[in-house]
PDB file of N, CA and C in Angstrom:
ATOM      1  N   UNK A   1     263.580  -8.807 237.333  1.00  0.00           N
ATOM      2  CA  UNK A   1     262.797  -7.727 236.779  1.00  0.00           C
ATOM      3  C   UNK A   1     263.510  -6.396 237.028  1.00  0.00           C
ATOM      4  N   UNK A   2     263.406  -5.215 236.235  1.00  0.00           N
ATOM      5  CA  UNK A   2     263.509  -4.039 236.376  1.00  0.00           C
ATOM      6  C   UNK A   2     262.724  -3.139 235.642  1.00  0.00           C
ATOM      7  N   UNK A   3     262.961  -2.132 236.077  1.00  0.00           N
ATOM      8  CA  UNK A   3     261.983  -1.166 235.332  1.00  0.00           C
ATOM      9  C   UNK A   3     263.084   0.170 234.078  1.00  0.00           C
ATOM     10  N   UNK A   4     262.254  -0.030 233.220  1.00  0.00           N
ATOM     11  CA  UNK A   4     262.931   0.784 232.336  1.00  0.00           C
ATOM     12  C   UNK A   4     261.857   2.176 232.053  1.00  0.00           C
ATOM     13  N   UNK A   5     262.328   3.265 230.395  1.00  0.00           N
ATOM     14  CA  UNK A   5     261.501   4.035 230.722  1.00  0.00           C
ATOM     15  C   UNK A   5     261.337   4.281 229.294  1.00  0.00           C
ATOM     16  N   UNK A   6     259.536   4.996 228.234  1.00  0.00           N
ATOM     17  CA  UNK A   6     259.610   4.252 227.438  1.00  0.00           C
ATOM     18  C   UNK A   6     259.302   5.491 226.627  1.00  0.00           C
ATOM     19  N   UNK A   7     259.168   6.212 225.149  1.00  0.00           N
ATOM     20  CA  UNK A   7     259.188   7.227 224.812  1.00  0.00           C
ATOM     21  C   UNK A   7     257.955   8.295 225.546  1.00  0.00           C
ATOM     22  N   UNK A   8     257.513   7.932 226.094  1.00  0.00           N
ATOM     23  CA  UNK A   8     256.744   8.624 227.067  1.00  0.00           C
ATOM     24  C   UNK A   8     257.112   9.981 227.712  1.00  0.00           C
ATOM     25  N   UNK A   9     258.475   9.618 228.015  1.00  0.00           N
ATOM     26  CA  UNK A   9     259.467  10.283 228.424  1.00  0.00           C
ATOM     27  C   UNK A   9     260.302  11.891 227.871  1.00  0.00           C
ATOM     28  N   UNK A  10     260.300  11.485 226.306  1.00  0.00           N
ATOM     29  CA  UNK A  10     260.691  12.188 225.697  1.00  0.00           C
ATOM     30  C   UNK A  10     260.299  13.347 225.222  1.00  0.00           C
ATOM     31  N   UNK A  11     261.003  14.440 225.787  1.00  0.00           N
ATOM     32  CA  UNK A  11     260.552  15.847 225.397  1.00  0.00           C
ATOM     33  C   UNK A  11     259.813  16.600 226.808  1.00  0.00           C
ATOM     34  N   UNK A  12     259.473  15.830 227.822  1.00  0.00           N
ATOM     35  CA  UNK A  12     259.246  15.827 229.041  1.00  0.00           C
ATOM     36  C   UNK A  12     260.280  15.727 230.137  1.00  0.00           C
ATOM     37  N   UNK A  13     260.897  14.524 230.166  1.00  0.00           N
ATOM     38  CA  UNK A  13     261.699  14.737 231.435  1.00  0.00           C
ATOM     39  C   UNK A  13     262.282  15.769 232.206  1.00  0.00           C
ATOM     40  N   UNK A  14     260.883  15.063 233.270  1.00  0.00           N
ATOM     41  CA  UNK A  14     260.585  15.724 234.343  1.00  0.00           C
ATOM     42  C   UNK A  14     261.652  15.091 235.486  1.00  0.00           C
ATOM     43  N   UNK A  15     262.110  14.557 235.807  1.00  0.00           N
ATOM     44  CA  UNK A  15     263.036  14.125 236.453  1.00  0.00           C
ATOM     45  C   UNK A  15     263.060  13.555 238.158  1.00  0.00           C
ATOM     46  N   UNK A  16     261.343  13.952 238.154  1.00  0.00           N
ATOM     47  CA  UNK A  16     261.356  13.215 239.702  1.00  0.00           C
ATOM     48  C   UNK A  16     261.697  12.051 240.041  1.00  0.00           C
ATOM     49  N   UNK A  17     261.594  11.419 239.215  1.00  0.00           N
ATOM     50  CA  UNK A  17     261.689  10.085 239.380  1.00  0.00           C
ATOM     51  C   UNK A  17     264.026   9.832 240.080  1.00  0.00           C
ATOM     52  N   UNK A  18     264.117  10.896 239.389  1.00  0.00           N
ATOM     53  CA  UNK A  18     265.959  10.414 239.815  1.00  0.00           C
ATOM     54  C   UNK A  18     265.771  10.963 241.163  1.00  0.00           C
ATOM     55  N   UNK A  19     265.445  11.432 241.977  1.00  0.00           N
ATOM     56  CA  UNK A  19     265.413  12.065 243.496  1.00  0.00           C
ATOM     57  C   UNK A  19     264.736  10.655 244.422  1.00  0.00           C
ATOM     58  N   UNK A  20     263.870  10.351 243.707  1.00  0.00           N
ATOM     59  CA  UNK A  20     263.938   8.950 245.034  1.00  0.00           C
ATOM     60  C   UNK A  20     264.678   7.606 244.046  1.00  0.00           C
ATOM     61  N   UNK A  21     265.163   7.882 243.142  1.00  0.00           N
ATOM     62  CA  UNK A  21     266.374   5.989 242.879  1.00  0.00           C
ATOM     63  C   UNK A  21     267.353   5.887 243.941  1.00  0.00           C
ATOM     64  N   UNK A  22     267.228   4.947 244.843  1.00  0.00           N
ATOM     65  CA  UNK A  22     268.205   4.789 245.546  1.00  0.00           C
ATOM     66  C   UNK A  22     269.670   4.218 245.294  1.00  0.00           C
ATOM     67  N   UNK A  23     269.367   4.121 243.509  1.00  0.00           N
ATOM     68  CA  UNK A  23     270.874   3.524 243.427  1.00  0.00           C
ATOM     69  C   UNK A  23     271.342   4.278 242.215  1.00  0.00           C
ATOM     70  N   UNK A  24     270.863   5.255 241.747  1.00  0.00           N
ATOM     71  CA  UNK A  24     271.502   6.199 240.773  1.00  0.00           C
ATOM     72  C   UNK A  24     271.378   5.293 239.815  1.00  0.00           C
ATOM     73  N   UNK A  25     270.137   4.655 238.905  1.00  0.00           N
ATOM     74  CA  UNK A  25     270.480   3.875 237.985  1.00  0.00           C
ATOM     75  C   UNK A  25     269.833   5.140 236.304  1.00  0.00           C
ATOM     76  N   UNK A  26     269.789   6.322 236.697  1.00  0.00           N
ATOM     77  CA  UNK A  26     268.939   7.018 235.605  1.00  0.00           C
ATOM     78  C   UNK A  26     270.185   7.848 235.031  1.00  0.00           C
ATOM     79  N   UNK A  27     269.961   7.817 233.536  1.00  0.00           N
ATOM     80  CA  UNK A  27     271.501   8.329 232.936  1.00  0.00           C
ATOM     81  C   UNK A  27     270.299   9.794 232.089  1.00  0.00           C
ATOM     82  N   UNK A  28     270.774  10.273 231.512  1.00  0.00           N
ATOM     83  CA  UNK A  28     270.438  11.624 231.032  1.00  0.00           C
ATOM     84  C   UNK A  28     270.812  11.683 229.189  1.00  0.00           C
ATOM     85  N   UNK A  29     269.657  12.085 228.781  1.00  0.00           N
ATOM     86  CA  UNK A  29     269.699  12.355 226.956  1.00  0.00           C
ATOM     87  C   UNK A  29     269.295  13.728 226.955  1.00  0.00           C
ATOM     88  N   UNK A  30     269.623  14.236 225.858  1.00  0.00           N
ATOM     89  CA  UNK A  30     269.265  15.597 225.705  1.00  0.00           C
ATOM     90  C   UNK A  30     267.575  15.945 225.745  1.00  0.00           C
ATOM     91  N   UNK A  31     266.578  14.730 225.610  1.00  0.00           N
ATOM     92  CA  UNK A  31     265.552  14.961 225.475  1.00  0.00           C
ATOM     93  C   UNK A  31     264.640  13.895 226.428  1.00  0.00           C
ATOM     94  N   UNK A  32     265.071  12.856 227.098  1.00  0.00           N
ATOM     95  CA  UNK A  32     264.741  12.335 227.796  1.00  0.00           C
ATOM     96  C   UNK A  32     265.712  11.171 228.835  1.00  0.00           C
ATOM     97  N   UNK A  33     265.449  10.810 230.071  1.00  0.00           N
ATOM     98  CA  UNK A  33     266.123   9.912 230.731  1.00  0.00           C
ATOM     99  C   UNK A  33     265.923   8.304 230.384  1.00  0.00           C
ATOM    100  N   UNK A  34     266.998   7.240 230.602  1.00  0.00           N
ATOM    101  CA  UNK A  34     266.593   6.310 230.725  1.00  0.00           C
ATOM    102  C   UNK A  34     267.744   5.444 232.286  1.00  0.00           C
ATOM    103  N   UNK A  35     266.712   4.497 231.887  1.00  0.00           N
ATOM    104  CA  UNK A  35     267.226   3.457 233.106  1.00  0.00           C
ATOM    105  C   UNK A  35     268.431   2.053 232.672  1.00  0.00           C
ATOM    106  N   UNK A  36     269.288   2.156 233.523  1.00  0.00           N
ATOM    107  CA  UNK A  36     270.310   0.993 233.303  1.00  0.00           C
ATOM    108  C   UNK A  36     269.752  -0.059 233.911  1.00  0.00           C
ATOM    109  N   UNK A  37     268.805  -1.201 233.051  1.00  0.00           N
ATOM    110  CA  UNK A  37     268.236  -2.303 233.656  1.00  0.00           C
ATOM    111  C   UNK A  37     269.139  -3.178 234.697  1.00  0.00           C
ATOM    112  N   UNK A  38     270.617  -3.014 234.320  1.00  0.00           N
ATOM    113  CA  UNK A  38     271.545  -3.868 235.111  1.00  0.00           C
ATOM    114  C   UNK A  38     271.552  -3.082 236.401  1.00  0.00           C
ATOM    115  N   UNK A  39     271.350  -2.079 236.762  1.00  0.00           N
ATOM    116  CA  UNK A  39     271.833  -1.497 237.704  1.00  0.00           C
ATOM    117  C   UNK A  39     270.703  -1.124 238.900  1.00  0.00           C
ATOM    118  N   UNK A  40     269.346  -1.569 237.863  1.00  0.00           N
ATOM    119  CA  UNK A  40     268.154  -1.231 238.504  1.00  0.00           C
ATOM    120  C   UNK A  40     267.842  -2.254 239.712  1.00  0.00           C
ATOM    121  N   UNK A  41     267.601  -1.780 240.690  1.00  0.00           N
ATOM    122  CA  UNK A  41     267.310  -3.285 242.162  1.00  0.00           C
ATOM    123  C   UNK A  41     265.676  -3.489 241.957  1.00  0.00           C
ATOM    124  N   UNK A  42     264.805  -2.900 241.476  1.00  0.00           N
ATOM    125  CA  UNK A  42     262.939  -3.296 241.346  1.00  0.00           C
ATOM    126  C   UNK A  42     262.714  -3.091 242.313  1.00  0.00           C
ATOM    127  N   UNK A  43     263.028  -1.527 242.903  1.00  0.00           N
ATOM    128  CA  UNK A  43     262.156  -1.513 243.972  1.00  0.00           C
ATOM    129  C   UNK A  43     261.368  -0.564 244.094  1.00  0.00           C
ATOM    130  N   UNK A  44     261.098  -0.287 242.344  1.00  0.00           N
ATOM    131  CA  UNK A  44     259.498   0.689 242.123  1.00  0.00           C
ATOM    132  C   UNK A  44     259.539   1.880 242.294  1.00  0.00           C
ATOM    133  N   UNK A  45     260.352   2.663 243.407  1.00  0.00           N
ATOM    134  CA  UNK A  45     260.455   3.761 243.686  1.00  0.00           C
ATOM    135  C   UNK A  45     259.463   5.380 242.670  1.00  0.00           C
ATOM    136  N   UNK A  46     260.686   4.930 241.661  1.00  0.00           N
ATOM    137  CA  UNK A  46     260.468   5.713 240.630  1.00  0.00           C
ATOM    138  C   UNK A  46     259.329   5.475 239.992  1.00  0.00           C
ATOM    139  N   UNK A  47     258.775   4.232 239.821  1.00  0.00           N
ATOM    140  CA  UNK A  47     257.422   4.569 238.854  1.00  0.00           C
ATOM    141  C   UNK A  47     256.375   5.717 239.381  1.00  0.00           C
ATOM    142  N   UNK A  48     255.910   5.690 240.928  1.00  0.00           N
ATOM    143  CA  UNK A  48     254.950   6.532 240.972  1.00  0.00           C
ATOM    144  C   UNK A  48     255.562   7.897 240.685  1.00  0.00           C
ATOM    145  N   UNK A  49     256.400   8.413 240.714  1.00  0.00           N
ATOM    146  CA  UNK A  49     256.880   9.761 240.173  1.00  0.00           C
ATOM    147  C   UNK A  49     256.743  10.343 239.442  1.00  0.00           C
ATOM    148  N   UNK A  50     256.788   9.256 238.371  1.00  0.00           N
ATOM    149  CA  UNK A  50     257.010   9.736 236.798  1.00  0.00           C
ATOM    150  C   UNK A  50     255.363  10.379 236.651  1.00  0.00           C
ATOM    151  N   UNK A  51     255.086  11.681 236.093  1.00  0.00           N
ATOM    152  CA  UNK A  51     253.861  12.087 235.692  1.00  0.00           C
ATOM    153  C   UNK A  51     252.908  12.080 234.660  1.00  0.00           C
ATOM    154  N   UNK A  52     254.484  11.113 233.570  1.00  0.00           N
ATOM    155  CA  UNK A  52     253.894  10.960 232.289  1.00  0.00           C
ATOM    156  C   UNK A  52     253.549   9.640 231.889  1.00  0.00           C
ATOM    157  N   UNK A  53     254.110   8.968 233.171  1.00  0.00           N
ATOM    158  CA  UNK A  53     253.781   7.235 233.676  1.00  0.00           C
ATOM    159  C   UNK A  53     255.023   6.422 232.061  1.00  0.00           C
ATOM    160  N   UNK A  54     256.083   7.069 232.244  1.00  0.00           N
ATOM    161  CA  UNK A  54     256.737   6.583 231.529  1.00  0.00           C
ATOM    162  C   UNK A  54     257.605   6.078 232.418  1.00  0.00           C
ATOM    163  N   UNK A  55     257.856   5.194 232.904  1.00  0.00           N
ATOM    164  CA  UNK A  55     258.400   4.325 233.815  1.00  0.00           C
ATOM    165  C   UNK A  55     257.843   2.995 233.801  1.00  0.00           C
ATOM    166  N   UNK A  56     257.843   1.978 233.364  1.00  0.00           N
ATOM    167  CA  UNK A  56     257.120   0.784 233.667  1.00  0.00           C
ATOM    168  C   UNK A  56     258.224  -0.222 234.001  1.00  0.00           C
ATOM    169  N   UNK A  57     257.747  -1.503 234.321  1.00  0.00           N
ATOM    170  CA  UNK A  57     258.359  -2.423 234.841  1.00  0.00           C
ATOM    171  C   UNK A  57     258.219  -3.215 233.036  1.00  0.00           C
ATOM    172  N   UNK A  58     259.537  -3.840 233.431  1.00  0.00           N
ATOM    173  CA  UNK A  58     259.892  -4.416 232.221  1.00  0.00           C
ATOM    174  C   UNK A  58     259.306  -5.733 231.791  1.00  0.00           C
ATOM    175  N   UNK A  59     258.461  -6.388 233.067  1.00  0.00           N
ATOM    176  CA  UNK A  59     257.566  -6.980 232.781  1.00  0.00           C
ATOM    177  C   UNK A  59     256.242  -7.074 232.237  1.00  0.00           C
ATOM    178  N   UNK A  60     255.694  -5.804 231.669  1.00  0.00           N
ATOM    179  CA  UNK A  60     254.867  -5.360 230.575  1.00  0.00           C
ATOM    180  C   UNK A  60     255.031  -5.704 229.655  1.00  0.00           C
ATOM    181  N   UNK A  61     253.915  -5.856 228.821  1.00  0.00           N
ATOM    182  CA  UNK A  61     254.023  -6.530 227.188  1.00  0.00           C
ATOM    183  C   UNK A  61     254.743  -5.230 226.224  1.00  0.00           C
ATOM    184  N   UNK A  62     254.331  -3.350 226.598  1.00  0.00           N
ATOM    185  CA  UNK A  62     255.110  -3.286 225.888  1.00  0.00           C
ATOM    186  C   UNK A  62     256.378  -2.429 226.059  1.00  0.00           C
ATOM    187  N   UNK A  63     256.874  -2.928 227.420  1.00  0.00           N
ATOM    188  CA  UNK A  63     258.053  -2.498 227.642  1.00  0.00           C
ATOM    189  C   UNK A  63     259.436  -3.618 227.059  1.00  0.00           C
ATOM    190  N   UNK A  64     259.020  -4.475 226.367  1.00  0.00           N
ATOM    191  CA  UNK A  64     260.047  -5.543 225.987  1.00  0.00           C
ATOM    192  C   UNK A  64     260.393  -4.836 225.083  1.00  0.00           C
ATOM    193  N   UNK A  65     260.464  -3.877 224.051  1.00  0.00           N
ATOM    194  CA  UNK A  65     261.459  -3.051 223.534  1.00  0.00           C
ATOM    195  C   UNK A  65     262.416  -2.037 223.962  1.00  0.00           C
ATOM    196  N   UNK A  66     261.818  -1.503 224.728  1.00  0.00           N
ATOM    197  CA  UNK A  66     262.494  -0.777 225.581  1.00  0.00           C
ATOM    198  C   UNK A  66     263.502  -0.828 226.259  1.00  0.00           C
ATOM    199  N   UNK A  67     263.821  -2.094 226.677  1.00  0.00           N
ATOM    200  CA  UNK A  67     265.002  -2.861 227.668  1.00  0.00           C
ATOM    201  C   UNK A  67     266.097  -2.378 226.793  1.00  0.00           C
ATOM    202  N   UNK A  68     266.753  -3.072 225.800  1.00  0.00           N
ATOM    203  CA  UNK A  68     267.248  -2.995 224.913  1.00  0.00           C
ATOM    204  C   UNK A  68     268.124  -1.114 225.109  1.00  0.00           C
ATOM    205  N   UNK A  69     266.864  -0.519 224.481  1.00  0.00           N
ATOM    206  CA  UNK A  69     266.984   1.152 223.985  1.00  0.00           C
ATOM    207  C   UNK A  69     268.073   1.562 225.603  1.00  0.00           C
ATOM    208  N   UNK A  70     267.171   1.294 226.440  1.00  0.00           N
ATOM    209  CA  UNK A  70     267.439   1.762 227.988  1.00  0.00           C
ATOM    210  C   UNK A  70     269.044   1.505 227.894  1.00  0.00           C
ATOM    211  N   UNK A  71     269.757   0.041 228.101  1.00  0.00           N
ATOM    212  CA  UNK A  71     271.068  -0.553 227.991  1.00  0.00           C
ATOM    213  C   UNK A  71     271.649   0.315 227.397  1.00  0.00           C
ATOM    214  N   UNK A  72     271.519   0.503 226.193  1.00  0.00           N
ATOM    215  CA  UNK A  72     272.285   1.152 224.829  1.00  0.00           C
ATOM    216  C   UNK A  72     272.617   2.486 225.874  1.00  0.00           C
ATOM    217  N   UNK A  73     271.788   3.383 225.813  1.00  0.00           N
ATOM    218  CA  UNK A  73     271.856   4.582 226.171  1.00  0.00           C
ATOM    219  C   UNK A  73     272.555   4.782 227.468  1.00  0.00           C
ATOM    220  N   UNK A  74     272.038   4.132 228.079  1.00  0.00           N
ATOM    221  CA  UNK A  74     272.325   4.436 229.800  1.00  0.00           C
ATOM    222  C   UNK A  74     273.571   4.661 229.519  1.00  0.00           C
ATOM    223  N   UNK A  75     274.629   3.172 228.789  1.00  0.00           N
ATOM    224  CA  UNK A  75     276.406   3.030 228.346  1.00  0.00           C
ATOM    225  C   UNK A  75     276.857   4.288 227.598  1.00  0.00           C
ATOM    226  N   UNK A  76     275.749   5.040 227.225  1.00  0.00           N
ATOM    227  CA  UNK A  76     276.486   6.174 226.133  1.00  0.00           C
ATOM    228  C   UNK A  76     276.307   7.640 226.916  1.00  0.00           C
ATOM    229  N   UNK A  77     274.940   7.898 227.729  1.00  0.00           N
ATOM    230  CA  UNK A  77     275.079   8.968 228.628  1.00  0.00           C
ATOM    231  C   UNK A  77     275.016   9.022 229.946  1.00  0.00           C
ATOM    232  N   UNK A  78     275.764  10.530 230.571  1.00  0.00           N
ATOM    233  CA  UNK A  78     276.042  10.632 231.904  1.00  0.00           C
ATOM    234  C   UNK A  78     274.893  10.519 232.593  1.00  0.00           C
ATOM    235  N   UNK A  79     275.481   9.878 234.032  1.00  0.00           N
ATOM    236  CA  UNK A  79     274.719   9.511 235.107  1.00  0.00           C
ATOM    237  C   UNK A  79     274.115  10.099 235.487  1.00  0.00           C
ATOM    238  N   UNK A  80     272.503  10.639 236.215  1.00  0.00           N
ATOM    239  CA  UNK A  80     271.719  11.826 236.515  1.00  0.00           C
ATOM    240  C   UNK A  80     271.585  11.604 237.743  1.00  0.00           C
ATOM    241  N   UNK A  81     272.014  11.645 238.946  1.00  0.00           N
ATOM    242  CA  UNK A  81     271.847  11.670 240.239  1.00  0.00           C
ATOM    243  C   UNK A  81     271.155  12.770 241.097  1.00  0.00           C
ATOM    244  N   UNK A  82     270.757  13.849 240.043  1.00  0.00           N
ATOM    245  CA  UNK A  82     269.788  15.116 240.951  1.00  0.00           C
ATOM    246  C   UNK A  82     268.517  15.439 240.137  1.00  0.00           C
ATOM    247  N   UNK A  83     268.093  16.022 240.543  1.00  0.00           N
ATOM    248  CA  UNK A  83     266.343  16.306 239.640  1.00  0.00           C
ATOM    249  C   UNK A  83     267.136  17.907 239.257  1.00  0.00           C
ATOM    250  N   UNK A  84     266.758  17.926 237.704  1.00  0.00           N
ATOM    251  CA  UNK A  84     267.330  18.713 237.435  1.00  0.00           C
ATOM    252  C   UNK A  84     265.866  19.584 236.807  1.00  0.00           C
ATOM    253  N   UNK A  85     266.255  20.479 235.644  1.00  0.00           N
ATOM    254  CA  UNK A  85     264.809  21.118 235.619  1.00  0.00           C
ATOM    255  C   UNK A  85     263.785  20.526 234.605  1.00  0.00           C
ATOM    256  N   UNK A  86     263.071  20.631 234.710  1.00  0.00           N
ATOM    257  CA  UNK A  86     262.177  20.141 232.924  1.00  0.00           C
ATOM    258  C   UNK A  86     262.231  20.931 232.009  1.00  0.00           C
ATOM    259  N   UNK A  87     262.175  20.840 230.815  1.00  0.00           N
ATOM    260  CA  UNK A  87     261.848  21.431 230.077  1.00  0.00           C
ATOM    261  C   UNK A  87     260.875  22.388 230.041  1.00  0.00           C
ATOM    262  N   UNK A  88     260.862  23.620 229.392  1.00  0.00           N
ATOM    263  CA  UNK A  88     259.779  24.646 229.876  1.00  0.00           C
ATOM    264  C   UNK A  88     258.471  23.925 228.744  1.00  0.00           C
ATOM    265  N   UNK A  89     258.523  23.697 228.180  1.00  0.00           N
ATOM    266  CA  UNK A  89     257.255  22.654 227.235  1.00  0.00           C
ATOM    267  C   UNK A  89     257.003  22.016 227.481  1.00  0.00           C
ATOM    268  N   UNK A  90     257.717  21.267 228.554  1.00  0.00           N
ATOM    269  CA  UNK A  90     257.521  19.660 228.939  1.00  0.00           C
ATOM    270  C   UNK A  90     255.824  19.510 229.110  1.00  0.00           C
ATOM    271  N   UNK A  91     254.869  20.221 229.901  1.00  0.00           N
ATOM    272  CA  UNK A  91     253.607  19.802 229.767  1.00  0.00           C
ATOM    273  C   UNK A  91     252.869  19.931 228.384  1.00  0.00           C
ATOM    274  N   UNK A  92     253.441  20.739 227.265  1.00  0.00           N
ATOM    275  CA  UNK A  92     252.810  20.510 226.407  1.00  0.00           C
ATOM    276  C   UNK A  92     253.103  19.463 225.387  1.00  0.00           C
ATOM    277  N   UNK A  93     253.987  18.124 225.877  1.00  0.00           N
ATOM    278  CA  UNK A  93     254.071  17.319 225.456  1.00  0.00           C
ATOM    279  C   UNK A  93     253.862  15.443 226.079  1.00  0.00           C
ATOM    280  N   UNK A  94     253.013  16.310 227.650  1.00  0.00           N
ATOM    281  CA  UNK A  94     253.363  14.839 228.064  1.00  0.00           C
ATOM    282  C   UNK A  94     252.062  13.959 227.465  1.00  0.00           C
ATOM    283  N   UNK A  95     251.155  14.420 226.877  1.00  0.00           N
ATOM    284  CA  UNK A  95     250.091  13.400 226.614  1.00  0.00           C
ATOM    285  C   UNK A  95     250.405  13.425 224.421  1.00  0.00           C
ATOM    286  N   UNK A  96     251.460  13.581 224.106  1.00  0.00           N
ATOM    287  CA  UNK A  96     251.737  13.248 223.116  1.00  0.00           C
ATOM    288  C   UNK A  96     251.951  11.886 222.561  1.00  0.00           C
ATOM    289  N   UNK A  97     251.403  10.978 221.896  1.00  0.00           N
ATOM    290  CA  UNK A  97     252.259   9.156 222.027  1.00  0.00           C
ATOM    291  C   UNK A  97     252.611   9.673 220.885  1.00  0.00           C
ATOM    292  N   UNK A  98     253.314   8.041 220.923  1.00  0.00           N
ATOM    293  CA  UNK A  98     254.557   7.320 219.801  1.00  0.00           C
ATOM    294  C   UNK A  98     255.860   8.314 219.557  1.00  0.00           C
ATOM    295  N   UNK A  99     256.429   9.242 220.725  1.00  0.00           N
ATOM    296  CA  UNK A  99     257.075  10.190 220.321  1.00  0.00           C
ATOM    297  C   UNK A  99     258.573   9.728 219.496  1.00  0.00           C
ATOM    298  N   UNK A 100     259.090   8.371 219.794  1.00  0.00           N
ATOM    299  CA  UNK A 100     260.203   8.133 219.633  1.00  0.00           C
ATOM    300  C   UNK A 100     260.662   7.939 217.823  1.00  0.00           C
ATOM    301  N   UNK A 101     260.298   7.735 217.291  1.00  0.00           N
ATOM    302  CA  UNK A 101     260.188   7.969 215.743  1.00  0.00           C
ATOM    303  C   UNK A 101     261.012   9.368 215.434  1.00  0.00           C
ATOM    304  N   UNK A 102     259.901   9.976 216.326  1.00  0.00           N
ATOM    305  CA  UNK A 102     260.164  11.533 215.279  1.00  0.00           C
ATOM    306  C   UNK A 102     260.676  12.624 216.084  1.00  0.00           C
ATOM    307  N   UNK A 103     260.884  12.207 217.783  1.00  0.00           N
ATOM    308  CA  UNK A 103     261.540  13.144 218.468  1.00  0.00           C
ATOM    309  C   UNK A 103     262.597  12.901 219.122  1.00  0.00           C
ATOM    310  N   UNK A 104     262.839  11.978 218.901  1.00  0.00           N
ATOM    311  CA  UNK A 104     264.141  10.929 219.725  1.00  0.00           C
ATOM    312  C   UNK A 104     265.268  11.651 219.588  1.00  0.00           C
ATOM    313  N   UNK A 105     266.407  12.404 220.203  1.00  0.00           N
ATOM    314  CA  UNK A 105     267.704  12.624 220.055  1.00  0.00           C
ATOM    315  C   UNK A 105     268.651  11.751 220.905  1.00  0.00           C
ATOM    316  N   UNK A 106     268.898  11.364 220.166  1.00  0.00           N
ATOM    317  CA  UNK A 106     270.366   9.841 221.051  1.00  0.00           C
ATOM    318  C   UNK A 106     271.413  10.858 221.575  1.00  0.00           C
ATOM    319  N   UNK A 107     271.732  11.824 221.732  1.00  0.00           N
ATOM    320  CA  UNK A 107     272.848  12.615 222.016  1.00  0.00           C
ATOM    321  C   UNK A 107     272.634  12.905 223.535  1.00  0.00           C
ATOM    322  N   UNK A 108     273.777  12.835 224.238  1.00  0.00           N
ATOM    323  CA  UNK A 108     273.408  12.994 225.676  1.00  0.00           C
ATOM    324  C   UNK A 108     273.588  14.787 225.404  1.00  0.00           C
ATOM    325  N   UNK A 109     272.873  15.578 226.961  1.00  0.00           N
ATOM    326  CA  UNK A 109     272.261  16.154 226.972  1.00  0.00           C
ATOM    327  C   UNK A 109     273.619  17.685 226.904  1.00  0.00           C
ATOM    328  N   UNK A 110     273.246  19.012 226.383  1.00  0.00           N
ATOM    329  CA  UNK A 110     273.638  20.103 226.137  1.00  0.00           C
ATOM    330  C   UNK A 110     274.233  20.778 227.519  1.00  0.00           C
ATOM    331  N   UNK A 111     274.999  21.036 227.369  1.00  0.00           N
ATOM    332  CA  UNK A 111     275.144  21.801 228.869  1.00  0.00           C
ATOM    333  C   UNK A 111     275.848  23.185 227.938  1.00  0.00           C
TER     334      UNK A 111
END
């Protein structure tokens, strides 16, 4: 098992969740983080963090898409090893669903 992270995320990342991974498995998108299932050990850390409860264990019914998305990405953007800032909107989007359709940017993140 591991835990991945699911559009929940997006347009929010808030980033607590990378300050307690003990193994640096959270990579960075311009609009949200995800998790390298291979790299993930399941040891939960990160779910209670997350504020937008976009973190689940991949053993959920509907995190089985997600696995997938997580892999892809993690291989395409840089590694996030610090809590960096949120977005200044980020609360006015964390109770938004289905964001990934229409807000998704695959591009790792702007510096």
């Amino acid at each position: 098992m591991t835990y991945i992270v699911n559009d929940a995320c997006i347009k929010c990342k808030y980033m607590d969740c990378v300050e307690v991974c003990p193994v640096d498995c959270f990579y960075e998108g311009e609009n949200m983080l995800v998790i390298h299932p291979d790299e993930c050990i399941d040891c939960g850390v990160c779910e209670p963090e997350c504020p937008v409860e976009a973190i689940v264990p991949d053993s959920e019914p509907t995190a089985e898409k997600w696995v997938e998305m997580n892999r892809q990405y993690a291989a395409a953007w840089p590694n996030i090893t610090r809590k960096g800032q949120a977005p200044a909107d980020a609360d006015a989007w964390k109770d938004i669903p289905d964001k990934f359709e229409k807000y998704f940017d695959p591009n790792p993140p702007k510096r």
